[in-house]
Protein backbone atom coordinates (compact mmCIF):
# COMPACT_ATOMS: atom_id res chain seq x y z
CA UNK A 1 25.56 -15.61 -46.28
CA UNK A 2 23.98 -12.44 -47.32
CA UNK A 3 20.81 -14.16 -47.47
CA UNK A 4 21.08 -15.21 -43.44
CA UNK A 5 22.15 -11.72 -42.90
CA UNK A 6 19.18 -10.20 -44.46
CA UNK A 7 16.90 -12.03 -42.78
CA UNK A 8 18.35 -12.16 -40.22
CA UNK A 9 18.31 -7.86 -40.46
CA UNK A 10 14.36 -8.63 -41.28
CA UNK A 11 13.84 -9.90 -38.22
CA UNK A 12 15.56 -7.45 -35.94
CA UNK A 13 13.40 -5.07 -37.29
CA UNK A 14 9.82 -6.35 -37.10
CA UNK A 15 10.95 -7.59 -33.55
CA UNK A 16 12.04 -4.08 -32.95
CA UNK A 17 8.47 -2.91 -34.23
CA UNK A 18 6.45 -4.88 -32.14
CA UNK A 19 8.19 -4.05 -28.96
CA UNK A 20 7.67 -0.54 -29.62
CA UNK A 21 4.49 -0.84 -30.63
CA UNK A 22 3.38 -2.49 -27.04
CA UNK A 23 4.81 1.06 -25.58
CA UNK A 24 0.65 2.45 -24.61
CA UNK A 25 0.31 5.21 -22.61
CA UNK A 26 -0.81 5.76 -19.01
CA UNK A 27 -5.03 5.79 -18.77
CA UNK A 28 -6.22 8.84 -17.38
CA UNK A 29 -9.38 7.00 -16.22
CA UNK A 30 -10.10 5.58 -12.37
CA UNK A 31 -7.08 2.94 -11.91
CA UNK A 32 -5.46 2.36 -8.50
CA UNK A 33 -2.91 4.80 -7.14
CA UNK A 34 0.34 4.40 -8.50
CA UNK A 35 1.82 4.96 -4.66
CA UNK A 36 -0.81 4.99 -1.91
CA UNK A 37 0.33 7.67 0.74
CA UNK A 38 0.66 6.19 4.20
CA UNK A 39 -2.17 8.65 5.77
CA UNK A 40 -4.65 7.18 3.98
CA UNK A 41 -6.74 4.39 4.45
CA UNK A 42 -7.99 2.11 1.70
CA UNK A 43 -10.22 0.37 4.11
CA UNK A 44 -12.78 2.33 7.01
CA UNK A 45 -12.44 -0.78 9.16
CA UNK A 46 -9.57 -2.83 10.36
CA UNK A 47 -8.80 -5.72 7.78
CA UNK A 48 -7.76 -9.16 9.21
CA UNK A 49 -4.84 -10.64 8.95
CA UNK A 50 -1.18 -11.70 9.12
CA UNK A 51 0.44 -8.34 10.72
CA UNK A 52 3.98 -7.73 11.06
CA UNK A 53 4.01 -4.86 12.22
CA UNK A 54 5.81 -4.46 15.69
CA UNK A 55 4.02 -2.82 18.44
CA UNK A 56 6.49 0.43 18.02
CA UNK A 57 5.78 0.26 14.63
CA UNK A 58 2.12 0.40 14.75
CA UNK A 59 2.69 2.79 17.64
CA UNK A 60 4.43 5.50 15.00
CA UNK A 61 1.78 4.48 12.77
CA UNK A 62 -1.17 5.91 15.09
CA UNK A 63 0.99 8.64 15.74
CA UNK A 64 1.58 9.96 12.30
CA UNK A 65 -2.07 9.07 11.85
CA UNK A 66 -2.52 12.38 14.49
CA UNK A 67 -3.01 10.68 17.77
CA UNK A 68 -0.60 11.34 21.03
CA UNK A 69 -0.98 9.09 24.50
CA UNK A 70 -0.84 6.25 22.30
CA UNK A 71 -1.31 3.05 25.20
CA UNK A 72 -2.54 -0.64 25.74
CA UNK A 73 -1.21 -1.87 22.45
CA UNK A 74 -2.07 -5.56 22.03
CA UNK A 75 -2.35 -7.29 18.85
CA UNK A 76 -5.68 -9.45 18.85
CA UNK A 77 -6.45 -13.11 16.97
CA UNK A 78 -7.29 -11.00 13.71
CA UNK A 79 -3.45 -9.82 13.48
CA UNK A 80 -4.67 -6.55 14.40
CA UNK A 81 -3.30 -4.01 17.04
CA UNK A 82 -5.80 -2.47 19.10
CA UNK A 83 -5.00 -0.03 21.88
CA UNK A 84 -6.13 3.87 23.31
CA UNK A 85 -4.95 7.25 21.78
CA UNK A 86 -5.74 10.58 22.16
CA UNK A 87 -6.87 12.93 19.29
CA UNK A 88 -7.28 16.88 19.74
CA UNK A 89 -8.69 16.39 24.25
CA UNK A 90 -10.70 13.12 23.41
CA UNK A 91 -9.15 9.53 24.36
CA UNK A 92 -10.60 6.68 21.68
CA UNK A 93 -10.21 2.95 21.15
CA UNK A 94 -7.69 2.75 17.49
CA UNK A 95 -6.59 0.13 15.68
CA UNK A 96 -3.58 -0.68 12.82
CA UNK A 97 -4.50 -3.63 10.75
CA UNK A 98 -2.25 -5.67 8.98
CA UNK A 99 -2.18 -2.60 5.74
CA UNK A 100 -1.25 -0.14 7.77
CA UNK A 101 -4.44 1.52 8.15
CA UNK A 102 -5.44 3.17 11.25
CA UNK A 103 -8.89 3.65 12.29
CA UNK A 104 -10.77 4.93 15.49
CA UNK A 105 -13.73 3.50 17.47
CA UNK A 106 -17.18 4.64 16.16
């Protein structure tokens, strides 16, 4: 019995060990971001595919994005919403892919 205990006690303890050990720190080098803000964009062109955003939801997206006179919202075959805003007194094609990122005619 005090055998099973002690090894039993052995155990616990280099399990213990090991777990801790595994505890690394964060790397200050480049990594992704640990939360990605929603004003920026990770991509300079709209990215295909599956959106779910509604159209009032992309909408509020262009909006916070800077844009008023947001109209023509239609989502296109790429499951990306394209429609017209205006930024500062100049009207220009946007888009809100599927990511969230929204991006202005060149």
């Amino acid at each position: 019995m005090v055998r099973a205990f002690a090894f039993i006690s052995v155990a616990a303890l280099l399990t213990a060990g090991s777990v801790s050990a595994q505890s690394l720190p964060a790397e200050n080098g480049p990594s992704n971001k640990a939360v990605n803000s929603s004003s920026d964009n990770n991509s300079n062109a709209p990215v295909a595919g599956r959106n779910s955003f509604t159209e009032g939801q992309a909408k509020t997206r262009i909006e916070a994005a800077g844009y008023s006179a947001v109209s023509d919202l239609k989502k296109d075959d790429n499951g990306v919403w394209r429609g017209k805003a205006t930024k500062g007194s100049r009207q220009t094609e946007v888009s809100v892919d599927f990511q969230g990122n929204v991006n202005a005619a060149n």
